[in-house]
C-alpha atoms as a PDB file:
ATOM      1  CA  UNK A   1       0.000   0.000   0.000  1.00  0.00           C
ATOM      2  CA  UNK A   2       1.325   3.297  -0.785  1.00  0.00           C
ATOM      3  CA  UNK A   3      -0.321   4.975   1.713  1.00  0.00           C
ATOM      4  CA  UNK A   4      -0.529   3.244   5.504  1.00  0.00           C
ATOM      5  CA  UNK A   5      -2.857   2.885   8.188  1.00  0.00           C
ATOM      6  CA  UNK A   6      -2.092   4.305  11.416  1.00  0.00           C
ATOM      7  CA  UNK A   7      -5.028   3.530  13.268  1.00  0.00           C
ATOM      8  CA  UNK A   8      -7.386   0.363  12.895  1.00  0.00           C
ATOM      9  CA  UNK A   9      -9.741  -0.006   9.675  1.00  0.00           C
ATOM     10  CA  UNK A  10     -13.605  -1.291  10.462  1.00  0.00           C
ATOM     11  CA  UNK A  11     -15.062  -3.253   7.414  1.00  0.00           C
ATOM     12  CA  UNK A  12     -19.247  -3.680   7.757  1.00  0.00           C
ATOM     13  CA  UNK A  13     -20.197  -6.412   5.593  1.00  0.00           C
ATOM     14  CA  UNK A  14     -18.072  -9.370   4.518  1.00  0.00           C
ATOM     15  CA  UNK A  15     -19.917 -11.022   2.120  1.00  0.00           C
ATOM     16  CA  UNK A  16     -17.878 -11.627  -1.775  1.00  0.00           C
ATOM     17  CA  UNK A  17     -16.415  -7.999  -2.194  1.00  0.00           C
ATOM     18  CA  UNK A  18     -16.292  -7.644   1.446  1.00  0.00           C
ATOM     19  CA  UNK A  19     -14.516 -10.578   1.809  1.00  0.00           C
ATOM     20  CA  UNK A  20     -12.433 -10.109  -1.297  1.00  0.00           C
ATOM     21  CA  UNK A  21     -11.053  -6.726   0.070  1.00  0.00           C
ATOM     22  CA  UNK A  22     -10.431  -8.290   3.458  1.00  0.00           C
ATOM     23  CA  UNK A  23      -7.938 -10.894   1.917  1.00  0.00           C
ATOM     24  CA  UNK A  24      -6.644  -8.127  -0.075  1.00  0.00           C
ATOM     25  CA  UNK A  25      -6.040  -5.839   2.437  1.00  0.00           C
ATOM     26  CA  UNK A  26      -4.352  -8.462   4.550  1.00  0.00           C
ATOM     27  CA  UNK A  27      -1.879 -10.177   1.602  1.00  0.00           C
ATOM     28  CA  UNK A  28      -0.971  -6.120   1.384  1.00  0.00           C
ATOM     29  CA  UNK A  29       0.476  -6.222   4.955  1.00  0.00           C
ATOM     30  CA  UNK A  30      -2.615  -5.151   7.265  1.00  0.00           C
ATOM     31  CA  UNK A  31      -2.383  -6.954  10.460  1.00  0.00           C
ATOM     32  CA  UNK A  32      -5.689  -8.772  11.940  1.00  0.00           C
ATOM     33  CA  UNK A  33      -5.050  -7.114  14.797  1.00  0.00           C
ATOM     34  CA  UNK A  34      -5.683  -3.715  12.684  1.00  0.00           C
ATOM     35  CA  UNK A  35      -8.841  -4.982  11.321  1.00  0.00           C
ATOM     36  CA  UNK A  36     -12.639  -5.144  13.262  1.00  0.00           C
ATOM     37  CA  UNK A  37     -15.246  -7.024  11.149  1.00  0.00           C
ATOM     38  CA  UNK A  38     -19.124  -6.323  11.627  1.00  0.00           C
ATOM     39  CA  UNK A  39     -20.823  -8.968   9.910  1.00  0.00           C
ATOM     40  CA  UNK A  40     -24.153 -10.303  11.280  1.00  0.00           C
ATOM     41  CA  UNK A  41     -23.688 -14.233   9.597  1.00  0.00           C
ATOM     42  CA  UNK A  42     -20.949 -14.952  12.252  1.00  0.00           C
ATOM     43  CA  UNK A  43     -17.133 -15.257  11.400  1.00  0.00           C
ATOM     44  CA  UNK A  44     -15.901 -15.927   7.447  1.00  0.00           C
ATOM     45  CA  UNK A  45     -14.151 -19.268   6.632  1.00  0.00           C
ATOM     46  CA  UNK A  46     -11.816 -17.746   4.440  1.00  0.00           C
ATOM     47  CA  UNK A  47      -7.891 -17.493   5.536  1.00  0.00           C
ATOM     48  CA  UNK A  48      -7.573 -13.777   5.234  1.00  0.00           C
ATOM     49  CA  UNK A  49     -10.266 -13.923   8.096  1.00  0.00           C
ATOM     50  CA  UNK A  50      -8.087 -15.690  10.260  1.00  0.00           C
ATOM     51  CA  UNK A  51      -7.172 -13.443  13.803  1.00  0.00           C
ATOM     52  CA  UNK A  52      -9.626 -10.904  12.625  1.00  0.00           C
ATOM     53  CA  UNK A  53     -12.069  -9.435  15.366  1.00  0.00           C
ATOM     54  CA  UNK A  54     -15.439 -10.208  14.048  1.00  0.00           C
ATOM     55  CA  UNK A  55     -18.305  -8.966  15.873  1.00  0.00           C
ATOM     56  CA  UNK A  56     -22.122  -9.208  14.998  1.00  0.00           C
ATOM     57  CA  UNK A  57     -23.241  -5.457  14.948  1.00  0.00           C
ATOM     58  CA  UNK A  58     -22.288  -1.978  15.260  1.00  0.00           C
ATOM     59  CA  UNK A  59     -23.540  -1.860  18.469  1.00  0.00           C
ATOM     60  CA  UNK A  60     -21.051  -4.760  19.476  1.00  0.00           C
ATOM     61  CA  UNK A  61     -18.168  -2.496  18.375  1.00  0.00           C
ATOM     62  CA  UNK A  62     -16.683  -1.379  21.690  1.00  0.00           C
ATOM     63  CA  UNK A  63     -16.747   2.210  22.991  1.00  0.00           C
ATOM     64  CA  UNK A  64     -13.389   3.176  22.824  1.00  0.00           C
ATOM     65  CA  UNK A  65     -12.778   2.042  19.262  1.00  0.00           C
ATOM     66  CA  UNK A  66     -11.540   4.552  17.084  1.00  0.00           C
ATOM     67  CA  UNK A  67     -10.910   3.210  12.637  1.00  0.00           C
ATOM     68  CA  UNK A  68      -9.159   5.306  10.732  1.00  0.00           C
ATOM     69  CA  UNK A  69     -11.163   3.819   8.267  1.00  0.00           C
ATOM     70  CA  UNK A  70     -14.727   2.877   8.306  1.00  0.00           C
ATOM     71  CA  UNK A  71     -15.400   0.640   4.988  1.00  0.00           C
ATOM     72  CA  UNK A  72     -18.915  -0.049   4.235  1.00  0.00           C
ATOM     73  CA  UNK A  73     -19.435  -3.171   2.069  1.00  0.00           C
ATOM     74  CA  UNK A  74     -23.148  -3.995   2.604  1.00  0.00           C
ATOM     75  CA  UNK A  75     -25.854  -4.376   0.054  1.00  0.00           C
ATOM     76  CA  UNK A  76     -27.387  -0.917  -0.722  1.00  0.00           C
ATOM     77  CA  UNK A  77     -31.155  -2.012   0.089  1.00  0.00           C
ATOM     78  CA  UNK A  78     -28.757  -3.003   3.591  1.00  0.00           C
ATOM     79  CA  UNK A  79     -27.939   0.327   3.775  1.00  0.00           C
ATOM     80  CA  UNK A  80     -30.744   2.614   5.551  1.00  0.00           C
ATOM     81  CA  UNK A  81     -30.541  -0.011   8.833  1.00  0.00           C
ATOM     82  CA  UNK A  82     -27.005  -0.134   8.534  1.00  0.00           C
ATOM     83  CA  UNK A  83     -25.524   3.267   7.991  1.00  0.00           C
ATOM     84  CA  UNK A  84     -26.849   5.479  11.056  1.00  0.00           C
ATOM     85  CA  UNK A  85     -25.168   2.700  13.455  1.00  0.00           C
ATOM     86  CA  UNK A  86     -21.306   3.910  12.298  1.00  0.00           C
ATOM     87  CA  UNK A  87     -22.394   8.149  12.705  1.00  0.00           C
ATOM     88  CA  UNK A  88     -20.896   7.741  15.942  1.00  0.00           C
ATOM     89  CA  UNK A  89     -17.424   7.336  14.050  1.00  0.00           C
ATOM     90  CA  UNK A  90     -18.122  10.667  11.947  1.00  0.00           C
ATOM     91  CA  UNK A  91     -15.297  12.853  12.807  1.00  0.00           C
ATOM     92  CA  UNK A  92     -12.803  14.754  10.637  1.00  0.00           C
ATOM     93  CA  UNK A  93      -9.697  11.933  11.334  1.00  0.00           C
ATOM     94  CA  UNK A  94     -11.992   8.990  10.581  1.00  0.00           C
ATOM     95  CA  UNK A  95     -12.991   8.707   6.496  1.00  0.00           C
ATOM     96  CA  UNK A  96     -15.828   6.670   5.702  1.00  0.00           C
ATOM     97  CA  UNK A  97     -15.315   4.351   1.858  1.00  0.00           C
ATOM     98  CA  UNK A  98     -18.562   2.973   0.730  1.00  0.00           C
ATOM     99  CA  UNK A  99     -18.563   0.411  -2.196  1.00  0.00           C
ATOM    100  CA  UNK A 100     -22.665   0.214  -1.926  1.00  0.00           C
ATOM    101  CA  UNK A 101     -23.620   0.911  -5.584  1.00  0.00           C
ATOM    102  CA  UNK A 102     -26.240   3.737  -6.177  1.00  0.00           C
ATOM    103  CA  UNK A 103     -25.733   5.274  -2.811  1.00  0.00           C
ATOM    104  CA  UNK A 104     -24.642   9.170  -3.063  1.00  0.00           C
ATOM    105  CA  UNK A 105     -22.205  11.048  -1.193  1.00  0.00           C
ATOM    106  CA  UNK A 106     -25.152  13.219   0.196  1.00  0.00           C
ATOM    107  CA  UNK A 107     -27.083   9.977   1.290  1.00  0.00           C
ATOM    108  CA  UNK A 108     -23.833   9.505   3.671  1.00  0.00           C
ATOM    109  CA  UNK A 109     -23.921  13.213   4.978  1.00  0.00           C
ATOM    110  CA  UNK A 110     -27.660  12.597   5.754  1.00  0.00           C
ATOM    111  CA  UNK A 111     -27.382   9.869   7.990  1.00  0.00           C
ATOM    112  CA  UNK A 112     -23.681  10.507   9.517  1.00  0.00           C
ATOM    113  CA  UNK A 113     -23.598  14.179   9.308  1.00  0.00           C
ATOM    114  CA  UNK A 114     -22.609  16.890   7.046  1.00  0.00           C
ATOM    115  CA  UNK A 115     -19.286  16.992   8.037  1.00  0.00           C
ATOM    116  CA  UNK A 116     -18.472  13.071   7.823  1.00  0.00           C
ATOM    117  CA  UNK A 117     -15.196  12.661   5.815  1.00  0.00           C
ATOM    118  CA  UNK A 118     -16.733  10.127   2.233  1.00  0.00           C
ATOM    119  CA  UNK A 119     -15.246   8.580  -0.080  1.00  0.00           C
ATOM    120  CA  UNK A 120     -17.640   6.873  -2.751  1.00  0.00           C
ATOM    121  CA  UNK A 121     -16.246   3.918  -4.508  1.00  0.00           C
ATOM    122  CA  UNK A 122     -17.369   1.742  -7.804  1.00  0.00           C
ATOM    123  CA  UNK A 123     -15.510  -1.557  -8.130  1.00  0.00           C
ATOM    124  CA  UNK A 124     -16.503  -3.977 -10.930  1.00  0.00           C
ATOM    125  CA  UNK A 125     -17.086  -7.631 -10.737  1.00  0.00           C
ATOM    126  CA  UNK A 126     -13.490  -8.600 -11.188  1.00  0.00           C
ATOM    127  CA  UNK A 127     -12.358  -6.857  -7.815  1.00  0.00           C
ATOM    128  CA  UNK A 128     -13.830 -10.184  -5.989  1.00  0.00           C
ATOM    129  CA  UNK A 129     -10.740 -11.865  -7.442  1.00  0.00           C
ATOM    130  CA  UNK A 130      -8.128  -8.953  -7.455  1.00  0.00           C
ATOM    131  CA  UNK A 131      -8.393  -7.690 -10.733  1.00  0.00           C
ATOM    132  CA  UNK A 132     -10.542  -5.175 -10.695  1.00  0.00           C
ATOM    133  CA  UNK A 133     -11.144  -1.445 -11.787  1.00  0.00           C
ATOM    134  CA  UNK A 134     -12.150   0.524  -8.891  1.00  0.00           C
ATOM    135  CA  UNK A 135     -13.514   4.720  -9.214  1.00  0.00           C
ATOM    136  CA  UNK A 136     -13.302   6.308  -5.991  1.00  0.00           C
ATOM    137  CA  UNK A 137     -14.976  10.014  -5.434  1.00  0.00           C
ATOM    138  CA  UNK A 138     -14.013  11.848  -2.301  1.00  0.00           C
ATOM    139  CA  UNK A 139     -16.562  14.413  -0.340  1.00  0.00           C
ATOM    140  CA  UNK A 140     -15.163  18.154   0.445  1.00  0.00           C
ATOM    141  CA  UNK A 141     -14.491  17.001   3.564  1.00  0.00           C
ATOM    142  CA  UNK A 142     -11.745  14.662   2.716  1.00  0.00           C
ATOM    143  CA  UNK A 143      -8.026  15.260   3.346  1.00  0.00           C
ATOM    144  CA  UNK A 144      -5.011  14.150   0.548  1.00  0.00           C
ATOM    145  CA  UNK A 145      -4.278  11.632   2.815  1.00  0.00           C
ATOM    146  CA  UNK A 146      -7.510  10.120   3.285  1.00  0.00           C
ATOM    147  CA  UNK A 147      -8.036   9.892  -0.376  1.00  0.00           C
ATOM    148  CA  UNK A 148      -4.902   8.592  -0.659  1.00  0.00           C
ATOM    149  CA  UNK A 149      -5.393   6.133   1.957  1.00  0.00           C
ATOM    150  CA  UNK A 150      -9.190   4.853   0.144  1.00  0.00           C
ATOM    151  CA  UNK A 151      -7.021   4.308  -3.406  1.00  0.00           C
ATOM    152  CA  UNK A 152      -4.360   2.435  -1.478  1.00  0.00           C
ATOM    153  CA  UNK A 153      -7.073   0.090  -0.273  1.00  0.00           C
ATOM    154  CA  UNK A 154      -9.020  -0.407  -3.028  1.00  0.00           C
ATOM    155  CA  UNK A 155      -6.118  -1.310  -5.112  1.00  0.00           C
ATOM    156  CA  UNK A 156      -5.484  -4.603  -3.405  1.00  0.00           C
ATOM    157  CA  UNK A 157      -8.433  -5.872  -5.468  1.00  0.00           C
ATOM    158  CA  UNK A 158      -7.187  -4.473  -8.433  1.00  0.00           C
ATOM    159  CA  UNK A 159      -6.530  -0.798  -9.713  1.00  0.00           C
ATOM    160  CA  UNK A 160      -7.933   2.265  -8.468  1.00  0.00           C
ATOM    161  CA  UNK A 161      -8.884   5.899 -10.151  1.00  0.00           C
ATOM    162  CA  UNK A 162     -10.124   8.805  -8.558  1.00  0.00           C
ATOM    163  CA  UNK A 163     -12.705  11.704 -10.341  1.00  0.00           C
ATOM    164  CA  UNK A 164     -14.223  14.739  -8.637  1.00  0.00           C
ATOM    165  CA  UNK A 165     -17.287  14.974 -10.224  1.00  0.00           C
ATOM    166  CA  UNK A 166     -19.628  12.397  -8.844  1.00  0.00           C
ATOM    167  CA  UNK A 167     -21.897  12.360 -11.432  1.00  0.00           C
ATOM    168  CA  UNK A 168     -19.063  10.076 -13.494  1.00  0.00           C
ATOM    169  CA  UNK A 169     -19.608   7.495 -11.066  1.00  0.00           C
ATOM    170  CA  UNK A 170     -22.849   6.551 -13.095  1.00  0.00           C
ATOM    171  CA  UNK A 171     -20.820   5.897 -16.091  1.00  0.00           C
ATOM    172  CA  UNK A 172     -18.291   3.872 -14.149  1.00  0.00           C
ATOM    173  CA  UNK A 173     -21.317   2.014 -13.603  1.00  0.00           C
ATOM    174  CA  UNK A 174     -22.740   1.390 -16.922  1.00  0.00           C
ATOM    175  CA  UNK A 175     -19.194   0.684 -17.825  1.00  0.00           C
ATOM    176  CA  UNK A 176     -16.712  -1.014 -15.912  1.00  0.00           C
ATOM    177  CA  UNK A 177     -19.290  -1.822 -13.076  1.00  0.00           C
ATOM    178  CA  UNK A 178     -21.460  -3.591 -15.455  1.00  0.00           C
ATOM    179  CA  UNK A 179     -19.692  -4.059 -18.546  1.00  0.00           C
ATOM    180  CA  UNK A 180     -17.193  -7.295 -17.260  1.00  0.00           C
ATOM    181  CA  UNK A 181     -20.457  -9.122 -15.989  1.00  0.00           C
ATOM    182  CA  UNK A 182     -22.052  -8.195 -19.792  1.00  0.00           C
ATOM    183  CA  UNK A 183     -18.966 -10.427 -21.200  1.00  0.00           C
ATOM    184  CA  UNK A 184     -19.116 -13.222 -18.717  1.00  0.00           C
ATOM    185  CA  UNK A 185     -22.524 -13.631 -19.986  1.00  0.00           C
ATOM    186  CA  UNK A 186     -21.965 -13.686 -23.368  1.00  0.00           C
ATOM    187  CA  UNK A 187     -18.868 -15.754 -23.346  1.00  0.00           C
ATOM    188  CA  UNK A 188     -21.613 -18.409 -21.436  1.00  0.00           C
ATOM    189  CA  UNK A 189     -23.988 -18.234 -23.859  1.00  0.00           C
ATOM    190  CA  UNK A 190     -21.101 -18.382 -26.846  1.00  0.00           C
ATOM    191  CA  UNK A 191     -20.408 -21.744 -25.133  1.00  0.00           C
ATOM    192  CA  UNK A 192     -23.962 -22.774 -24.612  1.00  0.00           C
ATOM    193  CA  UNK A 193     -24.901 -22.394 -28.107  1.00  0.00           C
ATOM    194  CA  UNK A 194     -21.684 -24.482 -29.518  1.00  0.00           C
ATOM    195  CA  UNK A 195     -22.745 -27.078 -27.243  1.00  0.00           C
ATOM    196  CA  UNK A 196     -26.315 -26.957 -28.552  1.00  0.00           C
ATOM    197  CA  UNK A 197     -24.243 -26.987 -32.231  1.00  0.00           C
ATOM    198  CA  UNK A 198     -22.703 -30.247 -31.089  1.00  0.00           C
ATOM    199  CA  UNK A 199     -19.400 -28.881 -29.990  1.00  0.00           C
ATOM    200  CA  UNK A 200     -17.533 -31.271 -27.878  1.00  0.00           C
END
């Protein structure tokens, strides 16, 4: 990582990209011990889980806890239940990085506060097995460093590209959100229909 953690990182949700990032971020040097996991289905079987505090919600998380880096990796229709659990965190050292597709900057500031340090991010379907294309866009509110910091993470599934103008993030989308999970479905149906041709 080119930029470093100083204080712990919080990850809510570790389902696939959840889980994908977690490996990631720990195959990039991240300690378990600098890692807290809320995820309500109990502890991951994967190995990048391994030593990793995992506890079941935010209100588990204990009161003296203070991430650098709050990640949110939850489904978006997750979000509204989820969200207004971590405003306790929102303060101008701690920078929130949500991967939840279709969920704004402003939707953040409403439910953690107007002056809550976001970064929105896009990754694409690859990013569950490290080769992804992730767009981050930072709020007003974030530093150099905190940027810098959300880009560092999100490259260890893959690479990682920053805009200012939010409104790009629904092209990323259409694009490289969408557009790898277009050809994987092709390329299956391509192979369905030469079996169908009598294709060995």
């Amino acid at each position: 990582m080119s930029a470093t953690l100083t204080r712990p990182l919080l990850l809510a949700g570790c389902g696939k990209m959840g889980g994908a990032m977690l490996s990631g971020w720990r195959d990039s040097g991240i300690a378990a011990a600098g890692v807290m996991v809320v995820e309500p289905m109990g502890a991951p079987s994967f190995d990048g889980a391994s030593g990793v505090t995992i506890v079941a919600s935010a209100d588990d998380i204990p009161g003296n806890f203070d991430p650098e880096v709050v990640v949110f990796a939850v489904k978006p229709q997750q979000m509204d239940s989820v969200a207004p659990g971590y405003a306790r965190f929102a303060k101008p050292e701690t920078v929130f990085l949500s991967i939840a597709a279709g969920k704004t900057i402003g939707y953040f500031e409403q439910h953690l506060g107007a002056g809550a340090a976001i970064v929105r991010a896009m990754p694409n379907t690859p990013a569950a097995i490290g080769q992804g294309i992730t767009v981050t866009c930072p709020n007003a509110n974030v530093t150099a460093n905190q940027a810098e910091l959300c880009g560092s993470l999100m490259e260890s599934v893959g690479d990682a590209l920053s805009v200012d103008d939010e409104g790009l993030i629904d092209a990323v989308t259409a694009l490289s959100g969408g557009g790898p999970a277009y050809v994987f479905l092709l390329v299956e149906c391509l192979t369905e229909a030469g079996v169908q041709a009598g294709l060995p």
